[in-house]
Protein backbone atom coordinates (compact mmCIF):
# COMPACT_ATOMS: atom_id res chain seq x y z
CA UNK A 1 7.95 -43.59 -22.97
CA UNK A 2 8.46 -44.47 -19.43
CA UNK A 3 11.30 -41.63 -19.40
CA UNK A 4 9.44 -38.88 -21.38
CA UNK A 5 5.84 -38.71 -19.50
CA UNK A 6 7.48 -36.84 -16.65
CA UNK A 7 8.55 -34.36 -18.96
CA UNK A 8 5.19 -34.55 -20.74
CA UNK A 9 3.52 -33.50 -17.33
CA UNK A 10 5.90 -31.07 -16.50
CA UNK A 11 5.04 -29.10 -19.98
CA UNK A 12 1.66 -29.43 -19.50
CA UNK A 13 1.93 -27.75 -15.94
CA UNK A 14 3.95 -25.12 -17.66
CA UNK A 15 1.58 -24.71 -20.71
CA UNK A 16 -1.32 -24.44 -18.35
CA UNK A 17 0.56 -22.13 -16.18
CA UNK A 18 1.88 -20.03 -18.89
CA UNK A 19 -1.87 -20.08 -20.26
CA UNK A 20 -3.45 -18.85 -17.13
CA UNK A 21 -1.17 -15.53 -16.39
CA UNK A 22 -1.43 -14.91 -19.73
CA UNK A 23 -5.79 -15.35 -19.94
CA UNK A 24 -5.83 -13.23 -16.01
CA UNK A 25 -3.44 -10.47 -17.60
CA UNK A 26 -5.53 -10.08 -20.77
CA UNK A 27 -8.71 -10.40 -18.77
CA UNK A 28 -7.06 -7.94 -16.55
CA UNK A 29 -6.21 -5.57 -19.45
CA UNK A 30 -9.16 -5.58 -21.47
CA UNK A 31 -11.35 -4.79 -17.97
CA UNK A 32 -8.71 -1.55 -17.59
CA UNK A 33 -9.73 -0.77 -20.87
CA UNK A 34 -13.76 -1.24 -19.78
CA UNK A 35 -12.93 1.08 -16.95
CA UNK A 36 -11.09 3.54 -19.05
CA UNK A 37 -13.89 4.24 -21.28
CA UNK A 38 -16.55 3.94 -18.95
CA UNK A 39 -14.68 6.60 -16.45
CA UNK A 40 -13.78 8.75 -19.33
CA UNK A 41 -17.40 8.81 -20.87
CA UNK A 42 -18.39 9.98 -17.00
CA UNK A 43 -15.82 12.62 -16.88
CA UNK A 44 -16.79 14.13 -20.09
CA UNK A 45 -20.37 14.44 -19.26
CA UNK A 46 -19.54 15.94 -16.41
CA UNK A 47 -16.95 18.35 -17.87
CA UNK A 48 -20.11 19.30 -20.65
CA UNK A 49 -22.18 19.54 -17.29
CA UNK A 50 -19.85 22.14 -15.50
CA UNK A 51 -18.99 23.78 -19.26
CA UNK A 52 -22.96 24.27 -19.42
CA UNK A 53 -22.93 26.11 -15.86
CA UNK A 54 -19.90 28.08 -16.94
CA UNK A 55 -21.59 29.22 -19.87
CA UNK A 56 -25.00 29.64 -18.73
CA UNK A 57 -22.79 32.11 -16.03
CA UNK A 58 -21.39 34.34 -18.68
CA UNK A 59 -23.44 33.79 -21.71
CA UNK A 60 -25.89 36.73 -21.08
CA UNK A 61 -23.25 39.12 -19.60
CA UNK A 62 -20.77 38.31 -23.07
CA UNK A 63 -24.12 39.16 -25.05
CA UNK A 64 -24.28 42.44 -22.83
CA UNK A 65 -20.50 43.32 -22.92
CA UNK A 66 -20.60 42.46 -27.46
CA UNK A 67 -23.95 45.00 -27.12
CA UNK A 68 -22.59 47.51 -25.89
CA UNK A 69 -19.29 47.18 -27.57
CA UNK A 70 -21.36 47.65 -30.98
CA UNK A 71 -23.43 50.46 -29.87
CA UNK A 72 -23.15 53.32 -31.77
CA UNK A 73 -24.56 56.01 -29.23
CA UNK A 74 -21.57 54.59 -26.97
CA UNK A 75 -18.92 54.91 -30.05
CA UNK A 76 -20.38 58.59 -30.24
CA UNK A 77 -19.33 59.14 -26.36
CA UNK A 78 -15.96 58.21 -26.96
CA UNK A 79 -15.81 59.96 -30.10
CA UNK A 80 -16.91 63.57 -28.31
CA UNK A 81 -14.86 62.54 -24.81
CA UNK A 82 -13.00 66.03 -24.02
CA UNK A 83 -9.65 65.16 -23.60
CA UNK A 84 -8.29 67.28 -20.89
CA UNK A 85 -10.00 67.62 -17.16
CA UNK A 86 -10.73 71.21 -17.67
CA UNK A 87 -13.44 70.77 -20.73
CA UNK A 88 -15.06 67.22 -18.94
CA UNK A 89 -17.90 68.54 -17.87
CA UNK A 90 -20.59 67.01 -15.55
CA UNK A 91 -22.71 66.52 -18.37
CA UNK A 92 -20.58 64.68 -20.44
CA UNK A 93 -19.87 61.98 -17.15
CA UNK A 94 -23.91 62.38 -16.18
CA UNK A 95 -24.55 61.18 -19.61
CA UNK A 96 -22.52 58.23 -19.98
CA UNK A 97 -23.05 57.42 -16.25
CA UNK A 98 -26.86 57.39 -16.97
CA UNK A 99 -25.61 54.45 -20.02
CA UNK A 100 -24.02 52.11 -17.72
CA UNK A 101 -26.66 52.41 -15.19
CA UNK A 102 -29.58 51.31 -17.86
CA UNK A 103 -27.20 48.37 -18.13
CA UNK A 104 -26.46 47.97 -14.53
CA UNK A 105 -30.14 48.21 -13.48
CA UNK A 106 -31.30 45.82 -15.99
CA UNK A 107 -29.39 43.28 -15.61
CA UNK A 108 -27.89 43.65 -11.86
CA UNK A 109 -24.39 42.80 -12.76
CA UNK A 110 -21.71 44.09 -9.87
CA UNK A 111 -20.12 46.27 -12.18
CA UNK A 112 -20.65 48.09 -15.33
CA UNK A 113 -17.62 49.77 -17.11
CA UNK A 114 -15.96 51.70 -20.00
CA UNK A 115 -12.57 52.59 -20.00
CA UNK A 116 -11.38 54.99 -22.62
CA UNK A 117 -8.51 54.50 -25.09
CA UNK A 118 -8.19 58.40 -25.81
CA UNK A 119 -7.92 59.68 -21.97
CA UNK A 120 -7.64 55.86 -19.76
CA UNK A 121 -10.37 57.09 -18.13
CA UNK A 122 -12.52 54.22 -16.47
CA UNK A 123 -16.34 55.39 -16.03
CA UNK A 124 -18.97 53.01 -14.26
CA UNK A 125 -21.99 53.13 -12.99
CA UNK A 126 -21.47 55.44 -10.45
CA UNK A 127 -19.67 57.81 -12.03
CA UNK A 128 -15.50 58.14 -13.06
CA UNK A 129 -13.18 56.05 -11.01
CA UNK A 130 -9.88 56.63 -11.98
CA UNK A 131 -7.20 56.67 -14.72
CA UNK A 132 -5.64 53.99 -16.31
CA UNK A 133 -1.94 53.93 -16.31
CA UNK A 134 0.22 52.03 -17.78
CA UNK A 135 3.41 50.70 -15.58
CA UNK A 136 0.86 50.19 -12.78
CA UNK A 137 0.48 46.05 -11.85
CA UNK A 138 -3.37 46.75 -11.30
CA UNK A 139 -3.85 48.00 -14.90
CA UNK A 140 -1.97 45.31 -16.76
CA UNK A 141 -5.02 43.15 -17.74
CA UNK A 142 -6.31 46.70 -19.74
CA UNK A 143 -2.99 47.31 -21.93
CA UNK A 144 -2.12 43.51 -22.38
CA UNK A 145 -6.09 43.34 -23.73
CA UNK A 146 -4.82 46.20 -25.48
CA UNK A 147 -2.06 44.96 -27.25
CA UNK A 148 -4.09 41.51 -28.14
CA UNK A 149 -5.75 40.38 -31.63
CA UNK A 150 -9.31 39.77 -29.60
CA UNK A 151 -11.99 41.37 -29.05
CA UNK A 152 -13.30 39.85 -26.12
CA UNK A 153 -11.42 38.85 -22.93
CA UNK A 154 -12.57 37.43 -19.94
CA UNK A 155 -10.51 37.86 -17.05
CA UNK A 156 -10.52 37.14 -13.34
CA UNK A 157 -9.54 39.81 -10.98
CA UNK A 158 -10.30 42.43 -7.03
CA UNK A 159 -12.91 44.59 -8.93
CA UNK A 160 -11.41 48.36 -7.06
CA UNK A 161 -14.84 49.89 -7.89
CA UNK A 162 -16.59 47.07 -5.65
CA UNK A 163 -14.62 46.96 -2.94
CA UNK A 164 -11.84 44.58 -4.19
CA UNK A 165 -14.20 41.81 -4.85
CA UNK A 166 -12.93 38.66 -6.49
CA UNK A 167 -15.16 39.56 -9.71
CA UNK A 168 -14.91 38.25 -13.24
CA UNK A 169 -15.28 40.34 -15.87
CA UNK A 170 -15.90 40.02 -19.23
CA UNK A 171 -13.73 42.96 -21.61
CA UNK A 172 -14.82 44.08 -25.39
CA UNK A 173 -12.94 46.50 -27.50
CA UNK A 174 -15.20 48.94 -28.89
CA UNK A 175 -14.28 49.67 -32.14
CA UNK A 176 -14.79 52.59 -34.33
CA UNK A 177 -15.68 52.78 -38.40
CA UNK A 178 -12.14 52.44 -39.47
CA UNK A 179 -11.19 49.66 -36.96
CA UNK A 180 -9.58 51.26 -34.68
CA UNK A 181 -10.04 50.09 -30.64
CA UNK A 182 -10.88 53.43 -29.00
CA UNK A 183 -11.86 51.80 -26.02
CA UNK A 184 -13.12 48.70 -23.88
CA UNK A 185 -16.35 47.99 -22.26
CA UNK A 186 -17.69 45.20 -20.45
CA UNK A 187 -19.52 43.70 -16.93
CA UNK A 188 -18.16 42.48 -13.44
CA UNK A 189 -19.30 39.89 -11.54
CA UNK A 190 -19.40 38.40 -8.86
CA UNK A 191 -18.06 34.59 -8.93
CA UNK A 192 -18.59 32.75 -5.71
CA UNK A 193 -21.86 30.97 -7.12
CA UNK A 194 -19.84 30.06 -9.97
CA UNK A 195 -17.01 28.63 -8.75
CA UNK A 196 -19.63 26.97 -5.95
CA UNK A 197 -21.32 25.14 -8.79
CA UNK A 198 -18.00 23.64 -10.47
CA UNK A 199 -16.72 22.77 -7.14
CA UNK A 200 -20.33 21.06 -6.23
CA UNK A 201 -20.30 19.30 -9.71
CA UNK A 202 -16.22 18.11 -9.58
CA UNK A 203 -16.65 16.74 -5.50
CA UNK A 204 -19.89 14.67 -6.82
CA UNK A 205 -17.45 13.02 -9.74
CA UNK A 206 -15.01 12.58 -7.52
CA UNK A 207 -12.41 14.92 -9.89
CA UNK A 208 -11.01 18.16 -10.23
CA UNK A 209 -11.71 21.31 -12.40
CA UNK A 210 -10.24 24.17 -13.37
CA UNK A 211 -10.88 26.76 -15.75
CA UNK A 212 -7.29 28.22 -17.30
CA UNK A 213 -6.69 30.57 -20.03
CA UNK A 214 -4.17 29.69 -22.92
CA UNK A 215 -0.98 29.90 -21.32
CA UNK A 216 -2.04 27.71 -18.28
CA UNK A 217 -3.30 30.36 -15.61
CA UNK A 218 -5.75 29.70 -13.10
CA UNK A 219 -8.72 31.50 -13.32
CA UNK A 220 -11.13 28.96 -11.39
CA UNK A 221 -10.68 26.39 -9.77
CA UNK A 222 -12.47 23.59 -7.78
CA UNK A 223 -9.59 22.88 -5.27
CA UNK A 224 -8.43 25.93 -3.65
CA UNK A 225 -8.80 29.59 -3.77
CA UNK A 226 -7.30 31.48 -6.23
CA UNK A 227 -4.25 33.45 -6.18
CA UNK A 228 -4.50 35.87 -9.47
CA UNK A 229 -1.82 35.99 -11.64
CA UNK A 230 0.61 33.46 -9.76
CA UNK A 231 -1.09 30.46 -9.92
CA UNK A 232 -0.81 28.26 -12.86
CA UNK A 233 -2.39 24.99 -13.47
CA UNK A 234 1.64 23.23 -13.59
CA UNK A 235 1.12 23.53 -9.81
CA UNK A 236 -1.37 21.60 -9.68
CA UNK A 237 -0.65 19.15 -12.37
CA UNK A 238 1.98 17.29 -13.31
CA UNK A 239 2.09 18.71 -16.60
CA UNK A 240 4.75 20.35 -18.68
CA UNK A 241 3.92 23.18 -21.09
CA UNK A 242 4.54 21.48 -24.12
CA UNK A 243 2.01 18.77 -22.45
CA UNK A 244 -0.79 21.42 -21.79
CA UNK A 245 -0.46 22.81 -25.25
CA UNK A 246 -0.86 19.31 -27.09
CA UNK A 247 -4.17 19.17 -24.74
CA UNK A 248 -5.53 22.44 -26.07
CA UNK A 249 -4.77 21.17 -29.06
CA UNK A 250 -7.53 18.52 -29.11
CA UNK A 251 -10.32 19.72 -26.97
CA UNK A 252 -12.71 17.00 -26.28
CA UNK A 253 -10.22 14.20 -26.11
CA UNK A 254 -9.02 12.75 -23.10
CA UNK A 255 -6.04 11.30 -22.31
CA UNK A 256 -5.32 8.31 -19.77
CA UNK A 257 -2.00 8.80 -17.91
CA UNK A 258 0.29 7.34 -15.33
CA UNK A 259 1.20 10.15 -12.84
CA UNK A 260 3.34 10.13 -9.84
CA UNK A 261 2.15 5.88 -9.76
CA UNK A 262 -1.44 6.66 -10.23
CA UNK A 263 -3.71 6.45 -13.32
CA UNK A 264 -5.11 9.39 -14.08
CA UNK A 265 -7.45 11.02 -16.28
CA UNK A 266 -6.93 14.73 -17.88
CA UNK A 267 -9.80 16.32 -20.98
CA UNK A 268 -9.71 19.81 -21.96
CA UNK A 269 -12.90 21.75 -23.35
CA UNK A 270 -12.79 25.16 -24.92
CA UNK A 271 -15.46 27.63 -23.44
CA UNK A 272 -16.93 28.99 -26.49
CA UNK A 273 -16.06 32.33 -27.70
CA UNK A 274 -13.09 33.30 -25.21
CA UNK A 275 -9.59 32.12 -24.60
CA UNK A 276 -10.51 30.04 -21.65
CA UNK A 277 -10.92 26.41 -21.46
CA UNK A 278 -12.22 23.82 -18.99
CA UNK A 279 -9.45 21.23 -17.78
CA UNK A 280 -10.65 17.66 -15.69
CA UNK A 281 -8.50 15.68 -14.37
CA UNK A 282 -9.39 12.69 -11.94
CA UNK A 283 -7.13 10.66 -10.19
CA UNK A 284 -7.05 7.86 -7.11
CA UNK A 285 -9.68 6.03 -8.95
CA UNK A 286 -11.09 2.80 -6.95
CA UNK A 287 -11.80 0.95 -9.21
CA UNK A 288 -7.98 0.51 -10.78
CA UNK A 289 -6.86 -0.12 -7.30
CA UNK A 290 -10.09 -2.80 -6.54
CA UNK A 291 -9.04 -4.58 -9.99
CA UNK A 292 -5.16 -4.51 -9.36
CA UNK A 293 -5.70 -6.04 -6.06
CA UNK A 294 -8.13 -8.44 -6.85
CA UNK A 295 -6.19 -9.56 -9.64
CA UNK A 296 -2.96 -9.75 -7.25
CA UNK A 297 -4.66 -11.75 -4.94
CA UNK A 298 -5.82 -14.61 -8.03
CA UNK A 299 -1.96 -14.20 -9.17
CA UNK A 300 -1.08 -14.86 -5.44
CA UNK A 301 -3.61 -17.94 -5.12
CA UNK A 302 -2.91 -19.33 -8.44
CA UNK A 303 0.80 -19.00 -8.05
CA UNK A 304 0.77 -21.00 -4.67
CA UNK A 305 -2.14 -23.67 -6.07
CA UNK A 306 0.39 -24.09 -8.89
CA UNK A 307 3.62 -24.33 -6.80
CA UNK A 308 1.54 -26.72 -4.52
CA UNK A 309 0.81 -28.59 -8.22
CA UNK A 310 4.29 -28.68 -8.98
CA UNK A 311 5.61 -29.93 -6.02
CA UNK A 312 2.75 -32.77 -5.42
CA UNK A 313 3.76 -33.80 -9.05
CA UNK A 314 7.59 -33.52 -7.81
CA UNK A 315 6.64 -36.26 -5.15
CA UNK A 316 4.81 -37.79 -7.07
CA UNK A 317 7.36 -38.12 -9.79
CA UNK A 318 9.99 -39.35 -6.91
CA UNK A 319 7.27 -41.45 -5.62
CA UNK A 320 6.94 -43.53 -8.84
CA UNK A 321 10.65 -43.55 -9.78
CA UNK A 322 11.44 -44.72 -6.23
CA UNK A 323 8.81 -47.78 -6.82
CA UNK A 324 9.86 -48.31 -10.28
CA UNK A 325 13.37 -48.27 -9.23
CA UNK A 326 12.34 -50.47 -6.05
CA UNK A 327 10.39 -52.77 -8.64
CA UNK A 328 13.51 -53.61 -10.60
CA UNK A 329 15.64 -53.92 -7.26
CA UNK A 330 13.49 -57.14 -6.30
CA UNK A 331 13.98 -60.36 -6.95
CA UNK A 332 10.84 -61.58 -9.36
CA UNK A 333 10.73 -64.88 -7.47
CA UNK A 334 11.34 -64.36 -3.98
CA UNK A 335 9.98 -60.55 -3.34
CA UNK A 336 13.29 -60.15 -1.92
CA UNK A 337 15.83 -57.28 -2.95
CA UNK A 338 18.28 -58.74 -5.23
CA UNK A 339 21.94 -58.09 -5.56
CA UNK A 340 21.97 -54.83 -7.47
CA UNK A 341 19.84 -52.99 -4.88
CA UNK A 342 22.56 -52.57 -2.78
CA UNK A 343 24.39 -49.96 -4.12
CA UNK A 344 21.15 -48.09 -5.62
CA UNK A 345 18.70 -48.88 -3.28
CA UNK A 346 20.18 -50.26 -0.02
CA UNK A 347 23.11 -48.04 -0.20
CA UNK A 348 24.98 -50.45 1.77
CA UNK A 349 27.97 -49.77 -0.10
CA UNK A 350 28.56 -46.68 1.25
CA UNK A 351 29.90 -46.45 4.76
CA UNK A 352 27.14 -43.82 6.35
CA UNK A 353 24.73 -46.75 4.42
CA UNK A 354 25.90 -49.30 6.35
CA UNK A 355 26.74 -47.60 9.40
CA UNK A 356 23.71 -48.44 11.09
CA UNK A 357 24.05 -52.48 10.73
CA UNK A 358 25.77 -54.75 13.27
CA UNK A 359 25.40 -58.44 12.05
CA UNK A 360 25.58 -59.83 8.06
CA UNK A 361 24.65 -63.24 7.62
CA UNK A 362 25.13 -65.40 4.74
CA UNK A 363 22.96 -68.67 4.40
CA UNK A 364 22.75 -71.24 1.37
CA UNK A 365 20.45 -74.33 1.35
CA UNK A 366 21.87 -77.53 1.80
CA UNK A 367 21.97 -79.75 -1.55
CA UNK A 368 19.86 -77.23 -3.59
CA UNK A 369 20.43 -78.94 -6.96
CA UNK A 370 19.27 -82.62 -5.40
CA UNK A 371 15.93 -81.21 -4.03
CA UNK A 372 15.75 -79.53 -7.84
CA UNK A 373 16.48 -83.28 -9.82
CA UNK A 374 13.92 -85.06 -7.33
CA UNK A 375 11.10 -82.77 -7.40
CA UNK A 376 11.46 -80.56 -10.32
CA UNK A 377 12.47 -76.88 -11.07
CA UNK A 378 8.41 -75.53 -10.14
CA UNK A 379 9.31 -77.18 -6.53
CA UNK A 380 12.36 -75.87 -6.33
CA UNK A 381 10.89 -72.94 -6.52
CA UNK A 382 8.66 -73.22 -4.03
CA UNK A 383 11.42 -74.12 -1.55
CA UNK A 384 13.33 -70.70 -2.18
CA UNK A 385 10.34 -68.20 -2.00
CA UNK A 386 9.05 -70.63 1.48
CA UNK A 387 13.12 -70.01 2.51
CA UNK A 388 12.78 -66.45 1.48
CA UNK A 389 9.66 -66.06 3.25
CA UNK A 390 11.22 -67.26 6.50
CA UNK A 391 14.14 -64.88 5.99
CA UNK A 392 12.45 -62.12 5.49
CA UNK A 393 9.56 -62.72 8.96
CA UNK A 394 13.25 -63.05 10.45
CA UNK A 395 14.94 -59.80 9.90
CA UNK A 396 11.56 -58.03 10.07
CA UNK A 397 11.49 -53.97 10.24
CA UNK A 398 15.04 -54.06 12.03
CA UNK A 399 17.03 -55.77 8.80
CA UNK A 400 17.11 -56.33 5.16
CA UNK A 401 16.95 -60.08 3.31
CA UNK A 402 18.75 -60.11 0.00
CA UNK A 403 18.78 -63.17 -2.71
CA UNK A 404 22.10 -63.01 -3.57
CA UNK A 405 22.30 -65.44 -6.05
CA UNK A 406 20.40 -68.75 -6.80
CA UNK A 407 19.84 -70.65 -3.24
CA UNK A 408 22.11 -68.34 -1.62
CA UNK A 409 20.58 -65.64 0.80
CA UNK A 410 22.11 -62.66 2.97
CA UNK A 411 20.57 -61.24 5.74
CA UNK A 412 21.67 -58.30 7.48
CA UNK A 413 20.48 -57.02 11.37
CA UNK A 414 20.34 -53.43 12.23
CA UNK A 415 22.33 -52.45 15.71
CA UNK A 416 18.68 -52.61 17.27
CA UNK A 417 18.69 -56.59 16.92
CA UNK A 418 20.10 -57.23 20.48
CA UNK A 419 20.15 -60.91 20.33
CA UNK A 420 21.54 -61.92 16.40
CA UNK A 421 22.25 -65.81 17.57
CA UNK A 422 18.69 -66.68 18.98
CA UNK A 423 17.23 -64.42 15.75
CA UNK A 424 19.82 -67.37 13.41
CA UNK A 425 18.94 -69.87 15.37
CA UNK A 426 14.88 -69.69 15.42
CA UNK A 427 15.24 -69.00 11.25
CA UNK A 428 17.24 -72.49 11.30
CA UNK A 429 14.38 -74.13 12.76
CA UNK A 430 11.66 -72.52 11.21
CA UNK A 431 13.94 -73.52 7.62
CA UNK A 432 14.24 -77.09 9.13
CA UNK A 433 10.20 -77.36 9.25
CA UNK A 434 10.34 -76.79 5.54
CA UNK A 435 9.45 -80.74 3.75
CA UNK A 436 10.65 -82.47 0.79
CA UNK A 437 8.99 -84.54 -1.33
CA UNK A 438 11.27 -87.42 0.02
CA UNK A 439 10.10 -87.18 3.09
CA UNK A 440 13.33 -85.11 4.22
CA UNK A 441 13.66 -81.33 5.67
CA UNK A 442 15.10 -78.33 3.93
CA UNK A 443 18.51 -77.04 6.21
CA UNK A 444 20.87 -74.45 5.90
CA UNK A 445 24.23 -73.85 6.17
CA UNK A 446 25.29 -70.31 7.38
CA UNK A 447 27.81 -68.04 8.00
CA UNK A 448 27.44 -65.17 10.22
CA UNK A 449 29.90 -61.81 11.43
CA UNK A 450 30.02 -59.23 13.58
CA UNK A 451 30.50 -56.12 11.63
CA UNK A 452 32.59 -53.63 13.71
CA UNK A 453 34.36 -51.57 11.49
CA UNK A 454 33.60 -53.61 8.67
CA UNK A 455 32.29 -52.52 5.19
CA UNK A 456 30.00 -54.18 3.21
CA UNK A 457 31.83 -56.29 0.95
CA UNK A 458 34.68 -57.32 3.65
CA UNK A 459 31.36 -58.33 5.66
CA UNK A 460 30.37 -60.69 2.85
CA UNK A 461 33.82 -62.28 2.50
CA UNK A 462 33.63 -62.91 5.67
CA UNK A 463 30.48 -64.25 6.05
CA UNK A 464 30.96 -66.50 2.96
CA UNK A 465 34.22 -68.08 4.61
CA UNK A 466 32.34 -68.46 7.55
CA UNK A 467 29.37 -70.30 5.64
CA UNK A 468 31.76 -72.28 3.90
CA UNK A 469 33.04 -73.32 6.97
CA UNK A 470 29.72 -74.61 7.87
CA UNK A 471 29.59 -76.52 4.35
CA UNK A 472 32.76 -78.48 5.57
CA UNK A 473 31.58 -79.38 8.80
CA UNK A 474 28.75 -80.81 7.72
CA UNK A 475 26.14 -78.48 6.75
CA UNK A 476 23.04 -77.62 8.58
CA UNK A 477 25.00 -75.73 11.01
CA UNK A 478 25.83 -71.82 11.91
CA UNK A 479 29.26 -70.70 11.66
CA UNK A 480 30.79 -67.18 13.10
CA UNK A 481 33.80 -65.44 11.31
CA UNK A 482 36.61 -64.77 13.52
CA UNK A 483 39.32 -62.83 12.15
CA UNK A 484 42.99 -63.76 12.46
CA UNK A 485 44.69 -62.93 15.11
């Protein structure tokens, strides 16, 4: 059991660890996904807001343009139009002029116009303008209208009746009874207010607008002025064709996005009854970048109060095997460390171990097994840990006291003893003050060296000899090794 609780505490630290990252990332995801449809409910009521400016701006002028598309007195102008200059007359262009300018006058629009399918003329208020040719760039927007399946068109262009103004203008084909286009009419306007309104709406949400037609050209825009017929929203967005048409596809549903690192979040909305659509898109959105970093910084703090966990456990761990392992390196009796702490323990076996040692002593006491038969194992006792006790006040902080082996004791003095002989001689007496229950002393015999270059167990041999030299001279006496010479 002993063994396993370690490893018990170290999968618990793990569990809880793995449990944590795993609760902070879900936490983590499931506020993203909070966000996500909290931001995305925003964005669309915006998107409805600016698509209700957009069409309160060209509502009233598509009713005017479909009006006068289906008027008959205008089909019957285009139906009489002379087709050579020579039989126009005055009359003819006072009369149709005097049409657009009920029109114009009513409803103040910038520009009133027809354009005729028979002759390319292009009347307006004021009068005839000029021809429509095909082959010119500034006519394309007529013959491409032209060559279309609508029947309305709304298109953003320099109006050259009104001084090249930036105008948009909304385009019906006027039909006749068998079908047949024979001619388009329709309003200019003005657009600055409009495009001042999405711009005001987008920089309050914090996003982007534009207003594109089907294949992804700008027609408004938000962000920048417009460059007509160059500028496509791909420039803008990173967005692939294929991309914008799956968008178009599904009006009204958003999509959440990583682009270029950053989340971002991209809705189209059809404007009703023309090819255009509203596109959103919002991007550098605090409140991703407050919740990434906020849940960085827990990782960050968790991960180091977890790392500080492991490693206090670690030492704590070491801590208790190092007790436990000193535990079983002492003798039970004595307190002492006993013989097999000094390999594991002690590491005196090793010569960097016992490098820093200068004098091993050996001492056993004098007729151990007499002072056992006269007063008794429990006494005997007694003697050793009192022995033990003296050793070990001996050596102190600058030496180690081992029971080696019944009443047989080592001590060893660190390099920092100066004065080993006085140290032996003061433990003899303090020894000698032990009694007996005969009225006698404990003694000692010992056996001392001088380590040198010594290891540990030549020291002991040594030191034994040495003590058993002692033994035959009498006992109660301190011996030093000398080596051959």
């Amino acid at each position: 059991m002993k063994n396993r609780f370690p490893w018990i505490i170290t999968g618990t630290l793990c569990l809880i660890t793995t449990g944590f990252f795993g609760n902070t990332y879900q936490i983590n995801h499931m506020y993203n996904q909070t966000l996500e449809s909290q931001i995305s409910g925003e964005c669309h009521l915006t998107a409805v807001n600016i698509l209700n400016d957009v069409n309160d701006s060209i509502s009233v002028p598509i009713n005017v343009s479909r009006t006068m598309a289906s008027d008959q007195l205008l089909e019957d102008y285009l139906a009489k139009e002379p087709v050579s200059d020579e039989d126009l007359t005055q009359e003819y262009v006072d009369g149709l002029q005097t049409y657009l300018n009920t029109y114009y006058e009513k409803f103040h629009y910038d520009s009133i116009f027809l354009v005729s399918t028979k002759t390319g003329r292009y009347y307006h208020q004021d009068g005839i303008d000029r021809v429509l040719k095909e082959g010119n760039p500034e006519n394309v927007w007529y013959f491409d209208f032209l060559k279309s399946d609508q029947n309305i068109s709304l298109d953003v262009d320099n109006d050259e009746a009104n001084n090249d103004a930036v105008s948009l203008f909304i385009d019906c084909k006027v039909n006749d009874a068998n079908k047949q286009t024979i001619g388009v009419v329709g309003v200019g306007m003005k657009i600055q207010s409009t495009v001042d309104q999405i711009a005001e709406l987008a920089n309050q949400n914090a996003l982007k607008a534009y207003i594109i037609s089907e294949d992804g050209q700008l027609q408004v825009t938000s962000e920048k002025n417009i460059d007509f017929d160059t500028e496509y929203i791909f420039s803008h967005e990173d967005i692939s064709e294929e991309q914008l048409k799956e968008l178009l596809a599904t009006p009204g549903e958003g999509v959440w996005r990583t682009s270029n690192g950053q989340k971002e979040y991209l809705e189209t909305i059809q404007i009703p009854n023309v090819n255009w659509y509203l596109m959103i898109s919002m991007t550098n959105i605090d409140a991703f970048a407050k919740n990434d970093a906020r849940s960085k910084t827990l990782y960050a703090l968790m991960a180091g109060f977890l790392i500080l966990l492991f490693v206090l456990t670690y030492l704590l761990f070491k801590k208790m095997h190092t007790i436990e392992l000193d535990d079983a390196s002492k003798d039970e009796l004595t307190g002492l460390y006993n013989r097999t702490a000094t390999g594991k323990v002690l590491n005196l076996e090793t010569k960097e171990g016992f490098a820093k040692y200068g004098t091993l002593f050996i001492m056993d006491v004098d007729d151990f097994k007499t002072i056992n038969d006269t007063g008794g194992h429990t006494f005997g006792d007694e003697v050793l840990e009192k022995v033990a006790d003296a050793l070990q006040k001996t050596v102190g902080k600058k030496g180690v006291a081992i029971r080696w082996g019944g009443d047989e004791f080592i001590g060893i003095f660190t390099k920092e003893e100066a004065m080993p002989e006085e140290a032996l001689k003061k433990l003899m007496q303090t020894i000698e003050q032990i009694p007996l229950k005969d009225g006698k002393y404990v003694s000692g015999s010992f056996g001392a060296v001088k380590l040198n270059d010594m290891d540990f167990q030549q020291a002991v041999i040594a030191a034994d000899h040495a003590m058993y030299d002692s033994k035959n001279n009498g006992k109660k006496c301190l011996t030093w090794y000398e080596a051959e010479k």
